[in-house]
Each structure stands twice: as structure tokens, then as C-alpha cells.
C-alpha atoms as a PDB file:
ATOM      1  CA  UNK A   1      -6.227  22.369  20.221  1.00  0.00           C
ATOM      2  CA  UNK A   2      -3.443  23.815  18.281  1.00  0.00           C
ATOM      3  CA  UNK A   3      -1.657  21.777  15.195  1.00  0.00           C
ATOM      4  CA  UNK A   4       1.286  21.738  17.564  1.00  0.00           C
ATOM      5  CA  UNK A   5      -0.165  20.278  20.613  1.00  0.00           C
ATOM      6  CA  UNK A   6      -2.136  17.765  17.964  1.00  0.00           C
ATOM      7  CA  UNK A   7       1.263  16.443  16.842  1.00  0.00           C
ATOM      8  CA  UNK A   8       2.741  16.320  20.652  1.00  0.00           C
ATOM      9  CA  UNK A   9      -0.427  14.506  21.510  1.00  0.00           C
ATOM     10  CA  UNK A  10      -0.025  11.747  18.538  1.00  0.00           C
ATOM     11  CA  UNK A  11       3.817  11.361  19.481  1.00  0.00           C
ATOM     12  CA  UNK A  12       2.897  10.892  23.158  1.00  0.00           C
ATOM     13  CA  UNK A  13       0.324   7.966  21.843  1.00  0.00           C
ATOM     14  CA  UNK A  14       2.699   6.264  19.550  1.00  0.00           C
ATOM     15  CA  UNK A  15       5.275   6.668  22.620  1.00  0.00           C
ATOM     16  CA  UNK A  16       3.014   4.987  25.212  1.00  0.00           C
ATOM     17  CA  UNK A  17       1.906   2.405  22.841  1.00  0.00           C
ATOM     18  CA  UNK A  18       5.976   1.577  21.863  1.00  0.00           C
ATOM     19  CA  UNK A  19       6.400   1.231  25.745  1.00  0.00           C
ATOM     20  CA  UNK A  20       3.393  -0.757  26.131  1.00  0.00           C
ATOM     21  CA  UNK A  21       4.544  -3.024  23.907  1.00  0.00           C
ATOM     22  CA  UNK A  22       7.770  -3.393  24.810  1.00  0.00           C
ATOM     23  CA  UNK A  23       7.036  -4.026  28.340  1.00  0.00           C
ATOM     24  CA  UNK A  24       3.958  -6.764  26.633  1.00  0.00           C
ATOM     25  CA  UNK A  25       6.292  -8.496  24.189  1.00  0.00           C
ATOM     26  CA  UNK A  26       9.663  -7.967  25.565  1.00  0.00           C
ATOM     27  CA  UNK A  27      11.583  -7.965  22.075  1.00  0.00           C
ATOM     28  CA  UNK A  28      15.363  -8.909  22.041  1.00  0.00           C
ATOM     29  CA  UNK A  29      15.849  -8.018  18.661  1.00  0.00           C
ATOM     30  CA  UNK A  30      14.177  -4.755  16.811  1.00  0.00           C
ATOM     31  CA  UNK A  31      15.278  -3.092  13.818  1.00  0.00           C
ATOM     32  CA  UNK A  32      13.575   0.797  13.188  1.00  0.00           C
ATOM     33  CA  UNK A  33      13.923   2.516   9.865  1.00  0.00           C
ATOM     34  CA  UNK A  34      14.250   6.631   9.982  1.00  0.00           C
ATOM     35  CA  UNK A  35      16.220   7.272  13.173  1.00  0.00           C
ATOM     36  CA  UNK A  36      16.670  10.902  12.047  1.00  0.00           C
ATOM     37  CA  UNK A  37      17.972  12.917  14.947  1.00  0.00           C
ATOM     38  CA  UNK A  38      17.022   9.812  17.527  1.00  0.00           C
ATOM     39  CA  UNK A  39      14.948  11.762  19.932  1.00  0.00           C
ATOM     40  CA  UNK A  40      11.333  10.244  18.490  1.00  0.00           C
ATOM     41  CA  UNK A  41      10.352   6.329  18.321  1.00  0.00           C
ATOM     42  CA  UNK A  42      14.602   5.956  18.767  1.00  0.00           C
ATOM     43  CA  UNK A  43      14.926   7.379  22.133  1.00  0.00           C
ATOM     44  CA  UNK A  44      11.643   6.065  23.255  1.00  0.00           C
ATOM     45  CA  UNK A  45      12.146   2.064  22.416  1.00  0.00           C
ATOM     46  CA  UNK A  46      15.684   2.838  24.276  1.00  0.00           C
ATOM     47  CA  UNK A  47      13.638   3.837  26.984  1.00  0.00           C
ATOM     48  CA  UNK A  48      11.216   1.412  27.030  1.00  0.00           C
ATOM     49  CA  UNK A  49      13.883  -1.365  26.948  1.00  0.00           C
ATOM     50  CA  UNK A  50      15.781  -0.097  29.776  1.00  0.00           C
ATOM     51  CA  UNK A  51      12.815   0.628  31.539  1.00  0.00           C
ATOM     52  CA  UNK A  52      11.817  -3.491  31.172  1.00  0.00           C
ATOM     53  CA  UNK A  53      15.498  -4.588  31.980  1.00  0.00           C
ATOM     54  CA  UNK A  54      16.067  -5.550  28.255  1.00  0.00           C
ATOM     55  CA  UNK A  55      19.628  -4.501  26.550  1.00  0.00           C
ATOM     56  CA  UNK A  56      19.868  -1.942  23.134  1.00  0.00           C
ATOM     57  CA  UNK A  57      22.453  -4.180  21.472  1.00  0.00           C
ATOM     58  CA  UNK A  58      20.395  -5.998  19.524  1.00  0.00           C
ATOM     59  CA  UNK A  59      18.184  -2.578  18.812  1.00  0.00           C
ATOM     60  CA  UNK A  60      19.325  -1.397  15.160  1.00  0.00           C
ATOM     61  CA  UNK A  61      18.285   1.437  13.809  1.00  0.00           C
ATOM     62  CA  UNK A  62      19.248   3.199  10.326  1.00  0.00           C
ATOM     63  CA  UNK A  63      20.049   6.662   9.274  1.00  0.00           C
ATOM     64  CA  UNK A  64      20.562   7.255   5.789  1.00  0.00           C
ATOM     65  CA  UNK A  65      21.241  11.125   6.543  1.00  0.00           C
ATOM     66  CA  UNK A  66      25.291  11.256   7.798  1.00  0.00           C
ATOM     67  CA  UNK A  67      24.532  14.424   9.289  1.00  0.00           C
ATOM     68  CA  UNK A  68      21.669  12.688  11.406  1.00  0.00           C
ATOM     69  CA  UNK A  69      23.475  10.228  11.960  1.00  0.00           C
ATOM     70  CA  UNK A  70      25.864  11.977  13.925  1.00  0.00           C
ATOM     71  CA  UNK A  71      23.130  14.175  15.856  1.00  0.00           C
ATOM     72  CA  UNK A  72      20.970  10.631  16.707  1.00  0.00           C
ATOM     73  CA  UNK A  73      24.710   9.572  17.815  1.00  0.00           C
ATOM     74  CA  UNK A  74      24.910  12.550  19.958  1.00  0.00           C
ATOM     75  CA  UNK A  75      21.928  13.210  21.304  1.00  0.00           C
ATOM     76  CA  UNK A  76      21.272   9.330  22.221  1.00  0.00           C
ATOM     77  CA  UNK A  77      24.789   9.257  23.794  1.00  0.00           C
ATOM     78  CA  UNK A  78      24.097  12.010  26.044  1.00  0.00           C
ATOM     79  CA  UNK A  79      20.882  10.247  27.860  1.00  0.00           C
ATOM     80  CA  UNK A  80      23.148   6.907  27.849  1.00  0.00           C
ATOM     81  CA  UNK A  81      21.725   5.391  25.224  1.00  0.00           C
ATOM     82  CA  UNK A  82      24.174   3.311  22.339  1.00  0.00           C
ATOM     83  CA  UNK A  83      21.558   1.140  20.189  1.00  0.00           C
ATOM     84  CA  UNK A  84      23.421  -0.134  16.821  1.00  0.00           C
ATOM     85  CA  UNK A  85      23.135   2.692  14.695  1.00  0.00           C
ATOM     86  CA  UNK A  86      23.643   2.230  10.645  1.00  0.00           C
ATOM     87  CA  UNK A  87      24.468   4.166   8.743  1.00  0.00           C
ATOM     88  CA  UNK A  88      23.184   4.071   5.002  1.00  0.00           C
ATOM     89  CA  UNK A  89      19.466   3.104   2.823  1.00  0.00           C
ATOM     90  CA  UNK A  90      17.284   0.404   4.173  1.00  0.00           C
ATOM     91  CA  UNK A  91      16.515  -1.151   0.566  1.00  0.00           C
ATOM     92  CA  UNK A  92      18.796  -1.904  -1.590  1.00  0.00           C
ATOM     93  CA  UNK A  93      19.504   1.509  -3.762  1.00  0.00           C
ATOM     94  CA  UNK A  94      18.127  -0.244  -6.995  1.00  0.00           C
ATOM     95  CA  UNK A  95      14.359  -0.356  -5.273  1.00  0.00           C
ATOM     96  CA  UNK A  96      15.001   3.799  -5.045  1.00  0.00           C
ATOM     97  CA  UNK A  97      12.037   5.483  -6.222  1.00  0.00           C
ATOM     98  CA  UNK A  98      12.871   8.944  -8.025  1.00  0.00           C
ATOM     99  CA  UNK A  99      10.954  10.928  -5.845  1.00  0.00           C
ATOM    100  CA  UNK A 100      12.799  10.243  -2.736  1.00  0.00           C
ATOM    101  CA  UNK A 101      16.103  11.279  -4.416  1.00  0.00           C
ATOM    102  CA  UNK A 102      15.885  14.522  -2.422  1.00  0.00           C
ATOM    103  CA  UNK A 103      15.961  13.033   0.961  1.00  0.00           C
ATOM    104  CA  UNK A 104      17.943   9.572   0.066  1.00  0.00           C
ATOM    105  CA  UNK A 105      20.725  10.921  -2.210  1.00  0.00           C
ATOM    106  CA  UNK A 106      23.733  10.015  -0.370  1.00  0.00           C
ATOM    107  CA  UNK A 107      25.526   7.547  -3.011  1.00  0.00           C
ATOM    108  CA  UNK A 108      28.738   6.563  -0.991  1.00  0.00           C
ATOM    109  CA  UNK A 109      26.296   5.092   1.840  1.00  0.00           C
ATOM    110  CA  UNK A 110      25.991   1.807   2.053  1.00  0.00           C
ATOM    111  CA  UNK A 111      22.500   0.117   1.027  1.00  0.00           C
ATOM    112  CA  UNK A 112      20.319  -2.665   1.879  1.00  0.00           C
ATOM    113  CA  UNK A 113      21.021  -1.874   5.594  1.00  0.00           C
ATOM    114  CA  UNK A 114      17.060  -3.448   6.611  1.00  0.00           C
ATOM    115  CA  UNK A 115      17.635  -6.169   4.439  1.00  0.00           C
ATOM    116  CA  UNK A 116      20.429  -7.607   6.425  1.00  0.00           C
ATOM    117  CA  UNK A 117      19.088  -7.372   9.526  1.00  0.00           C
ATOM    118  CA  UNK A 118      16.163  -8.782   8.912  1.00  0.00           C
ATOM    119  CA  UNK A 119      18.338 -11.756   7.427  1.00  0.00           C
ATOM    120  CA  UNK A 120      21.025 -11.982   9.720  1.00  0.00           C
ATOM    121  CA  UNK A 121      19.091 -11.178  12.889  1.00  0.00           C
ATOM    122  CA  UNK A 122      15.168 -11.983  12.637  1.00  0.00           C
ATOM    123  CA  UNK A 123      14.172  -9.629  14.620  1.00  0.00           C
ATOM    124  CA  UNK A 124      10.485 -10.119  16.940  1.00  0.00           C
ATOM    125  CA  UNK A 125       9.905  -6.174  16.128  1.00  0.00           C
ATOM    126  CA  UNK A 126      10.303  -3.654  13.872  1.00  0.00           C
ATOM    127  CA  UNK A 127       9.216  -0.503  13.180  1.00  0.00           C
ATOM    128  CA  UNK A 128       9.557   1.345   9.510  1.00  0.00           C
ATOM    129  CA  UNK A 129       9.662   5.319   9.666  1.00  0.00           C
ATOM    130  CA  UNK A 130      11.510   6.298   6.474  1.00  0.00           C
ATOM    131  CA  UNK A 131      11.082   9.135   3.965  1.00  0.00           C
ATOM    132  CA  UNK A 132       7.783   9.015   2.576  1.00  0.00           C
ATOM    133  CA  UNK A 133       8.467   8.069  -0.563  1.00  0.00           C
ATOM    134  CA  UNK A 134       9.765   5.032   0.470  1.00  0.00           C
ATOM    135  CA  UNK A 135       7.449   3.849   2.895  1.00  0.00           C
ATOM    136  CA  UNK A 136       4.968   1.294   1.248  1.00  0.00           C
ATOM    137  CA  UNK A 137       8.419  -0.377  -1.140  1.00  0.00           C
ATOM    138  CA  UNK A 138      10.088  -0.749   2.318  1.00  0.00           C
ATOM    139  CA  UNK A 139       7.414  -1.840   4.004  1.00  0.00           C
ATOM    140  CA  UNK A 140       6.852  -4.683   1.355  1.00  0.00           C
ATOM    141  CA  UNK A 141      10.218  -5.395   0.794  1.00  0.00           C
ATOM    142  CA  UNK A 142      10.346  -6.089   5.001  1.00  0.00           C
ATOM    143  CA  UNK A 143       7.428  -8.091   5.214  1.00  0.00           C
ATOM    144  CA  UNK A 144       9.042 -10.334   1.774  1.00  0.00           C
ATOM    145  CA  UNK A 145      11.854 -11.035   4.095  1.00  0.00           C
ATOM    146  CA  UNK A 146      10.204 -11.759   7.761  1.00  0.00           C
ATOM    147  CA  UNK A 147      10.836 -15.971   8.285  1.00  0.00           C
ATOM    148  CA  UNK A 148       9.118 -15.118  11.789  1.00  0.00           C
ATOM    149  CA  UNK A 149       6.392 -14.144  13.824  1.00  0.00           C
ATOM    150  CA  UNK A 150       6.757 -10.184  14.573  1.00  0.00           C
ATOM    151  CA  UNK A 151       5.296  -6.971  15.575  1.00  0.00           C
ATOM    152  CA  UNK A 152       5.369  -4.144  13.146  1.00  0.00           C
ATOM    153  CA  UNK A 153       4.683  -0.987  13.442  1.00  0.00           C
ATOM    154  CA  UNK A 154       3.897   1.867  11.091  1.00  0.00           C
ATOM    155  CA  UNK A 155       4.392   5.615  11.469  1.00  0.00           C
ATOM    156  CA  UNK A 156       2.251   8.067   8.553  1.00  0.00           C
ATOM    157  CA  UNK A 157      -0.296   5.359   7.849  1.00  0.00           C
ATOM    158  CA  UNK A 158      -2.866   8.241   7.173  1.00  0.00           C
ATOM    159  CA  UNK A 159      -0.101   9.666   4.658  1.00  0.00           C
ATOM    160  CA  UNK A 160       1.039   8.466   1.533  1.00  0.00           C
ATOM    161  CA  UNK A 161       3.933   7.306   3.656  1.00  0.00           C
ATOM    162  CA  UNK A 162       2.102   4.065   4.818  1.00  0.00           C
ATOM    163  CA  UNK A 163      -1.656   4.596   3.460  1.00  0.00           C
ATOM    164  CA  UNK A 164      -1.614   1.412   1.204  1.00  0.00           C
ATOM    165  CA  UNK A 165       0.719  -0.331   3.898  1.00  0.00           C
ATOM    166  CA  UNK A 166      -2.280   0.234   6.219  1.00  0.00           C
ATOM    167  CA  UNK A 167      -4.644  -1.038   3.525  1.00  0.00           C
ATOM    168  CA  UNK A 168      -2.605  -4.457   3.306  1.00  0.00           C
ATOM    169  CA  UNK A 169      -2.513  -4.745   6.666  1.00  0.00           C
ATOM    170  CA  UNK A 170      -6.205  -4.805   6.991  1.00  0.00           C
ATOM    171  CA  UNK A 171      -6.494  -6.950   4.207  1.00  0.00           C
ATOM    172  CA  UNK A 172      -4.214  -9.547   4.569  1.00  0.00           C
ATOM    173  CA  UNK A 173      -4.770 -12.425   6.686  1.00  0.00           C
ATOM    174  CA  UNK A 174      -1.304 -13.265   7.941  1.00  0.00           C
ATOM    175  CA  UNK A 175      -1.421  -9.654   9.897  1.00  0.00           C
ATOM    176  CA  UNK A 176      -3.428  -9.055  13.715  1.00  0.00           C
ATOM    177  CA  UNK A 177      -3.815  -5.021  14.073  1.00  0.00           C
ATOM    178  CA  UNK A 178      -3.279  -4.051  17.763  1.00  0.00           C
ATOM    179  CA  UNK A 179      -3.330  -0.659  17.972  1.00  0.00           C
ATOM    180  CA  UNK A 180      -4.124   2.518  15.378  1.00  0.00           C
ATOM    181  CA  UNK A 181      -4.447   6.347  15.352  1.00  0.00           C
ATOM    182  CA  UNK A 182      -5.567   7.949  12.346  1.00  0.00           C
ATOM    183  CA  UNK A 183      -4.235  11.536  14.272  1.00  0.00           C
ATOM    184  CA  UNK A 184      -1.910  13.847  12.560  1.00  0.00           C
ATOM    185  CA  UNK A 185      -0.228  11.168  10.222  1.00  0.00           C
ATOM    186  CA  UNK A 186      -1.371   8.393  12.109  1.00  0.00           C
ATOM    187  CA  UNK A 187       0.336   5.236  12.595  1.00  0.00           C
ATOM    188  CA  UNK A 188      -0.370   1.581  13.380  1.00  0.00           C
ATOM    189  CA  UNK A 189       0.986  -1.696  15.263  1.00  0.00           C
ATOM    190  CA  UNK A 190       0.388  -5.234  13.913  1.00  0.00           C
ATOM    191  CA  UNK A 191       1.605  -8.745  14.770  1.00  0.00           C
ATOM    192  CA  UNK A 192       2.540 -10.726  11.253  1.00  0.00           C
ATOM    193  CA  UNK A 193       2.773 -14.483  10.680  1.00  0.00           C
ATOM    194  CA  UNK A 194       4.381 -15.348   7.919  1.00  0.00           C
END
């Protein structure tokens, strides 16, 4: 098998599992991290909730990059799709660690973007796919704010993105892992009670 069809094959399995549990848990508020160009975990939850009836307004996702921003806006809008995209940094900008200055440097977007949704909208899933540097802070800094029972899910727990988000997971009682691939990045889904 070629690293190509490796990586196809782990996106297909993260894709069916996001469906499955769309269609199992029928979420009517999710909040992603990491839309990017909003043809990966993006397009597919859209799918999944159209598929199982369920609206994309209360599906936020954010893009810290304005120039994916405007491709996920595209590209989504084109297959009918118009979940709440934001625009701007999931943490707040002070929780920045230096190394992810190369992919998060945009200092006129807003910040804290996760932070208020989780607040404002407590959502029943969400799913963190940022930068890698910022993967185990946001993941933390979610999980500090979750009031409510949820399903999480993980994408690059096999990579320094989520590796010690994984390793919580496992370890801490107030989390249920459902489903896990340690393929090409790997990623995970939980259920979290607070």
C-alpha cells in the first residue's frame, strides 16, 4: 500500500466513524477546530448531518487562515453546505505557543473563537484539528470549559498534535474511548463527563 492510499484509507475511517456517530448521537450543536479548506472532517459532519435530517446552523467551525477561510467558504458553498464558519484562533492569543507562530500569525483575527462557543453554546460534540502545535493547549483548554456531557474527537493522536491528549484520555476517568486508529496520524473519539 502506498503512503498515499494509507492516508486516503485513514481519512475514509475517521469519515465513516464521524458519520457513524452522527447518525448514533444525533448532535445539535458541534464546534470543529482546523476547518482549513473544508473538504476533510468539515464537509463530512455537513454530510453526515444532512444525511440524518439534522441542520448545520448550530455546526461552527474555525479557520484561523483568511485565505482558508475563504476557500472552506467556497468550496462548502458549492456542495450546499453553509455551517457557521469563524474566522480567527480558537484560544485566546495569550495561550499561543511560539512554535505555532508560523501557521497562527494572523494578529488582526479575532481570538478565543472555541472558547465562546463552548460558553455560549455547549455543544454535545466537538472535534479539535488545529495546527499541531496547538493541539494538546487546545485540547485542555476545551475540556476546562465543557459544563456537559460530550463527544470529542481527536485528529493526530499518534503525532505530537494530540499524543499526550490521547494519553489523558486513557487516563482520566471522566473520558469513555469509542473508537481509535493509530494509522497515519491517527485519531480518536471519546465521550467526556465532566
Amino acid at each position: 500500500m502506498t503512503s498515499a492510499q494509507s492516508t486516503q484509507q485513514n481519512q475514509t475511517s475517521l469519515d465513516q466513524e464521524l458519520r457513524r456517530l452522527v447518525a448514533r448521537a444525533r448532535p445539535h450543536k458541534i464546534v470543529e477546530t482546523g476547518t482549513q479548506l473544508g473538504l476533510g472532517s468539515t464537509l463530512t459532519i455537513c454530510e453526515a448531518l444532512a444525511e440524518n435530517g439534522l441542520s448545520e446552523d448550530q455546526f461552527y467551525s474555525i479557520e484561523v487562515n483568511p485565505n482558508y477561510y475563504a476557500q472552506a467558504w467556497t468550496n462548502l458553498g458549492q456542495r450546499g453546505f453553509h455551517p457557521r464558519l469563524l474566522r480567527g484562533l480558537s484560544i485566546p492569543r495569550s495561550m499561543l505557543p511560539a512554535q505555532a507562530d508560523p501557521e497562527t500569525h494572523f494578529p488582526d483575527q479575532l481570538d478565543d473563537l472555541l472558547g465562546f462557543v463552548l460558553r455560549t453554546q455547549r455543544p454535545e460534540f466537538v472535534m479539535l484539528d488545529s495546527a499541531g502545535a496547538l493541539g494538546f493547549i487546545e485540547f485542555q483548554y476545551a475540556i476546562g470549559l465543557l459544563k456537559s456531557p460530550c463527544y470529542v474527537a481527536l485528529n493526530g493522536v499518534c503525532e505530537s498534535k494530540h499524543a499526550r491528549s490521547l494519553a489523558l484520555i486513557e487516563a482520566d476517568g471522566r473520558f469513555k474511548l469509542l473508537e481509535m486508529s493509530r494509522d497515519k496520524g491517527g485519531w480518536c473519539m471519546a465521550h467526556f463527563k465532566p
